[in-house]
N, C-alpha and C. Protein backbone atom coordinates (compact mmCIF):
# COMPACT_ATOMS: atom_id res chain seq x y z
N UNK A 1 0.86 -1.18 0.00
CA UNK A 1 0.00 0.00 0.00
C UNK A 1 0.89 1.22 0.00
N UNK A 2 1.35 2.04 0.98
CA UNK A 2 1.79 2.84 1.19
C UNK A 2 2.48 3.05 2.44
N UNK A 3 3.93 3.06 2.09
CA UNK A 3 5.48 3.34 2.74
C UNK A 3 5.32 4.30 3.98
N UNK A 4 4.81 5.43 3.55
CA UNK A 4 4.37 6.09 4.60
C UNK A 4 3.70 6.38 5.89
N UNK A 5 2.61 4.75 5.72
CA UNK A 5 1.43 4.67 7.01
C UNK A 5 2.45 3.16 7.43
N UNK A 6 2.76 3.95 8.92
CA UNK A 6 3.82 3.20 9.81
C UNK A 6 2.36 1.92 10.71
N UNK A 7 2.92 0.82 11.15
CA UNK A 7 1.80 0.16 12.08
C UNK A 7 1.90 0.86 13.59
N UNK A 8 0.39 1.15 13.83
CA UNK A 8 0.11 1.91 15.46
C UNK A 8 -0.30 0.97 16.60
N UNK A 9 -0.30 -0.44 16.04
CA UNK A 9 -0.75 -1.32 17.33
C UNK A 9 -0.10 -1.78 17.66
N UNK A 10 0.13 -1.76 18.92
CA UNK A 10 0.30 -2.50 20.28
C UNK A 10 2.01 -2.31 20.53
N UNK A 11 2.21 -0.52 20.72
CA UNK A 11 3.04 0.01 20.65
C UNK A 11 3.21 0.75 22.47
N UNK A 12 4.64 1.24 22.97
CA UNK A 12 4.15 1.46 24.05
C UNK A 12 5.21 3.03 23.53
N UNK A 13 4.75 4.28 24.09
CA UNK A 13 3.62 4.52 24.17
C UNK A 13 2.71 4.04 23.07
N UNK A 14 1.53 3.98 23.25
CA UNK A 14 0.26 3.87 22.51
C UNK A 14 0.15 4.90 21.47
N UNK A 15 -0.05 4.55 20.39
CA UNK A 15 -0.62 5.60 19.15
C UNK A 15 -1.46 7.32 20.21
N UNK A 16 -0.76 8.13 19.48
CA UNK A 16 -1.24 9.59 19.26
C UNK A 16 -2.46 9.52 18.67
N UNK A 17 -3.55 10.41 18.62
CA UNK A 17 -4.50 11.20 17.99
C UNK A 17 -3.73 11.56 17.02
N UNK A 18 -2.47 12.55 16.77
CA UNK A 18 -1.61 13.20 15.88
C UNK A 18 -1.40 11.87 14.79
N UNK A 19 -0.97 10.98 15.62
CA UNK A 19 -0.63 9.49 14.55
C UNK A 19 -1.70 9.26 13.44
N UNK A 20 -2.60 9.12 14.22
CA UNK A 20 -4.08 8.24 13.79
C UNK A 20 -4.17 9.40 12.63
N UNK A 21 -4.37 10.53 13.16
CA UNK A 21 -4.82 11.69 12.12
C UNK A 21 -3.88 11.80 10.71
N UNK A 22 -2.54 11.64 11.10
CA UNK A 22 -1.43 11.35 9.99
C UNK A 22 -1.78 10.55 8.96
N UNK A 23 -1.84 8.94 9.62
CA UNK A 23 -2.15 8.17 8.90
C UNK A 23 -3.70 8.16 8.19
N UNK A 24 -4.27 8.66 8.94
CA UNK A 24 -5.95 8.49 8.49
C UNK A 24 -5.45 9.76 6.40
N UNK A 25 -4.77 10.75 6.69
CA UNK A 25 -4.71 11.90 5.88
C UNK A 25 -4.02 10.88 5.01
N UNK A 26 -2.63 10.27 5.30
CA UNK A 26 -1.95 9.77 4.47
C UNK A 26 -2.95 8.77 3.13
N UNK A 27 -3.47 8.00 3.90
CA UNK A 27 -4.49 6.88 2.94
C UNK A 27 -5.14 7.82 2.30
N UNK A 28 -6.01 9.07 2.97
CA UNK A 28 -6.87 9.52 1.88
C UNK A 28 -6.31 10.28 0.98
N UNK A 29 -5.24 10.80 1.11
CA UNK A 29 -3.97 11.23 -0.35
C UNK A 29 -3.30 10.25 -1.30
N UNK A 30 -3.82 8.71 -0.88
CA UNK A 30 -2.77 7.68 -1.27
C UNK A 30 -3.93 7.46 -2.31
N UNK A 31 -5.69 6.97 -1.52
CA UNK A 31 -6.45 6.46 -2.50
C UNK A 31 -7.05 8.01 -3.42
N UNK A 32 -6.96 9.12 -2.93
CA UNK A 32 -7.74 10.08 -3.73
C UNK A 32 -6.71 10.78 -5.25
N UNK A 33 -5.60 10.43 -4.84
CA UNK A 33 -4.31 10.78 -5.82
C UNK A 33 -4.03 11.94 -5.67
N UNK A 34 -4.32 12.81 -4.47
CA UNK A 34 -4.05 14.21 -4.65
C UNK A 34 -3.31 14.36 -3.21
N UNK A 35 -2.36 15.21 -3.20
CA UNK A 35 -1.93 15.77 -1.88
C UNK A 35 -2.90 16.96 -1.21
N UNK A 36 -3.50 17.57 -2.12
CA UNK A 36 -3.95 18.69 -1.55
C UNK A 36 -5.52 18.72 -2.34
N UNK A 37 -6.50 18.64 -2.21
CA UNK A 37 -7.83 18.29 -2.54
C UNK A 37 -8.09 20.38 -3.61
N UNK A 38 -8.84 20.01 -4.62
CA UNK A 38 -9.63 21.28 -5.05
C UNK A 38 -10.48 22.11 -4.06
N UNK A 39 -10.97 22.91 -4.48
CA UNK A 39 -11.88 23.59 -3.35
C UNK A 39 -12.78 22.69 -3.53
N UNK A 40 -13.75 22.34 -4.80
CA UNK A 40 -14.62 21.69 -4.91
C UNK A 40 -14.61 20.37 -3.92
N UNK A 41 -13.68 19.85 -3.96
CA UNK A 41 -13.68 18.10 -3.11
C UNK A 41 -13.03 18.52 -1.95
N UNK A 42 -12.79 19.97 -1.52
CA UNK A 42 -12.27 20.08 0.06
C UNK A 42 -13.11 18.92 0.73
N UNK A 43 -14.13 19.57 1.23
CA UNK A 43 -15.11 19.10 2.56
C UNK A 43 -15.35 17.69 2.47
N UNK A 44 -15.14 17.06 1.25
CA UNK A 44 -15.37 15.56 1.02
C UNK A 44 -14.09 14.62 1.64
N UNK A 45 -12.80 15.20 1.67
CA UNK A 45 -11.51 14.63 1.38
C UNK A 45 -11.24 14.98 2.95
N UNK A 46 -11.59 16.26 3.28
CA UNK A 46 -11.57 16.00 4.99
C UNK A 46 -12.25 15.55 5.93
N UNK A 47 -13.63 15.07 5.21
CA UNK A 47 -14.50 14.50 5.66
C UNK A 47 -13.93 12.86 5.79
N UNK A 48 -13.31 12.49 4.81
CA UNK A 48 -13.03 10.73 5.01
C UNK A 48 -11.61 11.06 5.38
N UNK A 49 -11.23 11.82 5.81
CA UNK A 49 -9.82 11.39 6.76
C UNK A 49 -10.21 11.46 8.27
N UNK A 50 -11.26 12.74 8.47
CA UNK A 50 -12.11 12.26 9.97
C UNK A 50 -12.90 10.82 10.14
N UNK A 51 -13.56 10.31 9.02
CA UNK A 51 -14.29 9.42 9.11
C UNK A 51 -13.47 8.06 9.82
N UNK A 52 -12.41 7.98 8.50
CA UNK A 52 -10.96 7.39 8.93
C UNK A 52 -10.09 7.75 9.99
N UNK A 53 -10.05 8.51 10.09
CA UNK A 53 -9.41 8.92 11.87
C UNK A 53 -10.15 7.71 13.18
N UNK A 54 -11.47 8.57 12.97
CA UNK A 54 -12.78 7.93 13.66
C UNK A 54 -12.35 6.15 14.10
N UNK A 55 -12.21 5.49 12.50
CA UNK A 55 -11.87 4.39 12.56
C UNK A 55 -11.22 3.14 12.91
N UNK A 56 -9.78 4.20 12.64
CA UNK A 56 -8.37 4.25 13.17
C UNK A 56 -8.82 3.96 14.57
N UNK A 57 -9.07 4.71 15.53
CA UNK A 57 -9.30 5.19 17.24
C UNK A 57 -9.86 3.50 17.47
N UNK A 58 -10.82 3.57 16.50
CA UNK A 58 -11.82 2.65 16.91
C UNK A 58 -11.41 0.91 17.16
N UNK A 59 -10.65 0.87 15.65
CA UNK A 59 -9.73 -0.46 15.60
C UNK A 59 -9.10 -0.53 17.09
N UNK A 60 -8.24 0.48 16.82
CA UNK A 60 -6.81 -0.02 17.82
C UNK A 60 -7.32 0.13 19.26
N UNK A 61 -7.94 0.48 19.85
CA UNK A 61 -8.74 0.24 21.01
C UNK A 61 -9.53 -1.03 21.00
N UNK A 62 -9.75 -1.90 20.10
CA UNK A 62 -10.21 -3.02 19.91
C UNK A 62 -9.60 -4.30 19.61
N UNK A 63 -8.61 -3.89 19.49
CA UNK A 63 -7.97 -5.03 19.24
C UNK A 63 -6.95 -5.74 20.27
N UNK A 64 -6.63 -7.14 20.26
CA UNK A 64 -5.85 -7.39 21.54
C UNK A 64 -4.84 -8.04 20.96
N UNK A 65 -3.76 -8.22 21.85
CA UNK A 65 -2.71 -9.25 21.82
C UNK A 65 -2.38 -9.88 22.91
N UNK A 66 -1.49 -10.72 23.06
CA UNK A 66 -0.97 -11.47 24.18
C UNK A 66 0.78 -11.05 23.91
N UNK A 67 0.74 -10.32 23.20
CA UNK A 67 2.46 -10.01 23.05
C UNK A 67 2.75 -8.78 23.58
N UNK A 68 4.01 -8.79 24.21
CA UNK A 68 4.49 -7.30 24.41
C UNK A 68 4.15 -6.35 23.83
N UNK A 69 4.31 -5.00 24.51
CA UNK A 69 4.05 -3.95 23.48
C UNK A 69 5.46 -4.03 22.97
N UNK A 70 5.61 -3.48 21.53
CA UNK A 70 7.49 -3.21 20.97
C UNK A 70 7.40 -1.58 21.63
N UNK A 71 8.63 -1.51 22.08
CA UNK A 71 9.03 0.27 21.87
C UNK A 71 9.60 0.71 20.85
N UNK A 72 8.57 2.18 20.35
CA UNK A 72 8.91 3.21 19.87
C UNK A 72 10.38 3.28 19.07
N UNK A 73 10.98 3.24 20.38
CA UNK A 73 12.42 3.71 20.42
C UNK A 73 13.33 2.72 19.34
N UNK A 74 13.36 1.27 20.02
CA UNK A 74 14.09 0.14 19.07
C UNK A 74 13.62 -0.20 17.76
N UNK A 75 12.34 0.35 17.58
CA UNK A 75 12.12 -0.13 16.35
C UNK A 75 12.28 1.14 15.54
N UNK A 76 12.22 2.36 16.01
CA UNK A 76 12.67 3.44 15.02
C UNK A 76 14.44 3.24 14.61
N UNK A 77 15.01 2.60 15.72
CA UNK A 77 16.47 2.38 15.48
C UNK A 77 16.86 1.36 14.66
N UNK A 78 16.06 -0.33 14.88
CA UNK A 78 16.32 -0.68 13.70
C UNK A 78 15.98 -0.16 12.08
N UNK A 79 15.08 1.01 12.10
CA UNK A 79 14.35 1.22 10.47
C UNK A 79 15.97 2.00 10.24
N UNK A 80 16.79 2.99 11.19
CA UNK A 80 17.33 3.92 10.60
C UNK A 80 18.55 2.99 10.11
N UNK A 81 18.92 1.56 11.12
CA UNK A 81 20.13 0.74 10.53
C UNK A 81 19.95 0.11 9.66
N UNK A 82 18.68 -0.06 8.85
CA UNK A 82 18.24 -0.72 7.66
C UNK A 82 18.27 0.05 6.95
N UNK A 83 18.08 1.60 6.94
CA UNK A 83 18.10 2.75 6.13
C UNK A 83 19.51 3.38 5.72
N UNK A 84 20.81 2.37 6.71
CA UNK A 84 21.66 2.99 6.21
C UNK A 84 22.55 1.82 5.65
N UNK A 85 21.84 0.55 5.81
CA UNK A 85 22.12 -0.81 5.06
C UNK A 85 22.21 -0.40 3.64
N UNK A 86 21.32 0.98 3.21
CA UNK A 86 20.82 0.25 1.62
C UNK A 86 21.87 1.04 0.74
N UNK A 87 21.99 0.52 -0.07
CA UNK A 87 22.87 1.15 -0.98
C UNK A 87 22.80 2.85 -1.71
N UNK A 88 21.92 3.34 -1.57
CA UNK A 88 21.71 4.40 -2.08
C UNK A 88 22.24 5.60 -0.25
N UNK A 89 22.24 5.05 0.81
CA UNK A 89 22.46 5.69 1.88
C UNK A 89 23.87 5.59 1.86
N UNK A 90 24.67 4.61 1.46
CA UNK A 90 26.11 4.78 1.41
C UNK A 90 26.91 5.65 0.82
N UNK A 91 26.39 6.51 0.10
CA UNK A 91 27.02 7.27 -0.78
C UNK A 91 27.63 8.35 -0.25
């Protein structure tokens, strides 16, 4: 799908509002093809990233595991040592 919408469950801390809202915006720029909506399709395009926000909240408060939460922290550290694994970061 899209590179940009990181996973928010069962993270410690717990997903942001700011997160949810990120990601909710990100999908509706990913499926609508636009970064920035016309005037005409404003109210529609912010309408399904609240809707999707909404959703977002709704899932991840619903859902369970029996596994640790991962931290934040180690897993942003492994993305940046994989990010400097790749060949285009060596340069």
């Amino acid at each position: 799908m899209c590179r940009n919408i990181k996973p928010l469950f069962n993270f410690e801390p717990a997903a942001t509002k700011n997160e949810m809202h990120d990601a909710a915006l990100q999908f509706v720029r990913k499926i609508s093809g636009s970064t920035r909506p016309s005037q005409a399709n404003e109210a529609a395009f912010y309408d399904a990233v609240e809707e999707i926000e909404r959703s977002v909240h709704k899932l991840l408060h619903a859902l369970e595991t029996k596994a640790p939460p991962k931290d934040r922290e180690v897993i942003a550290n492994r993305a940046r040592e994989r990010q400097m694994q790749r060949p285009s970061a060596r340069r």
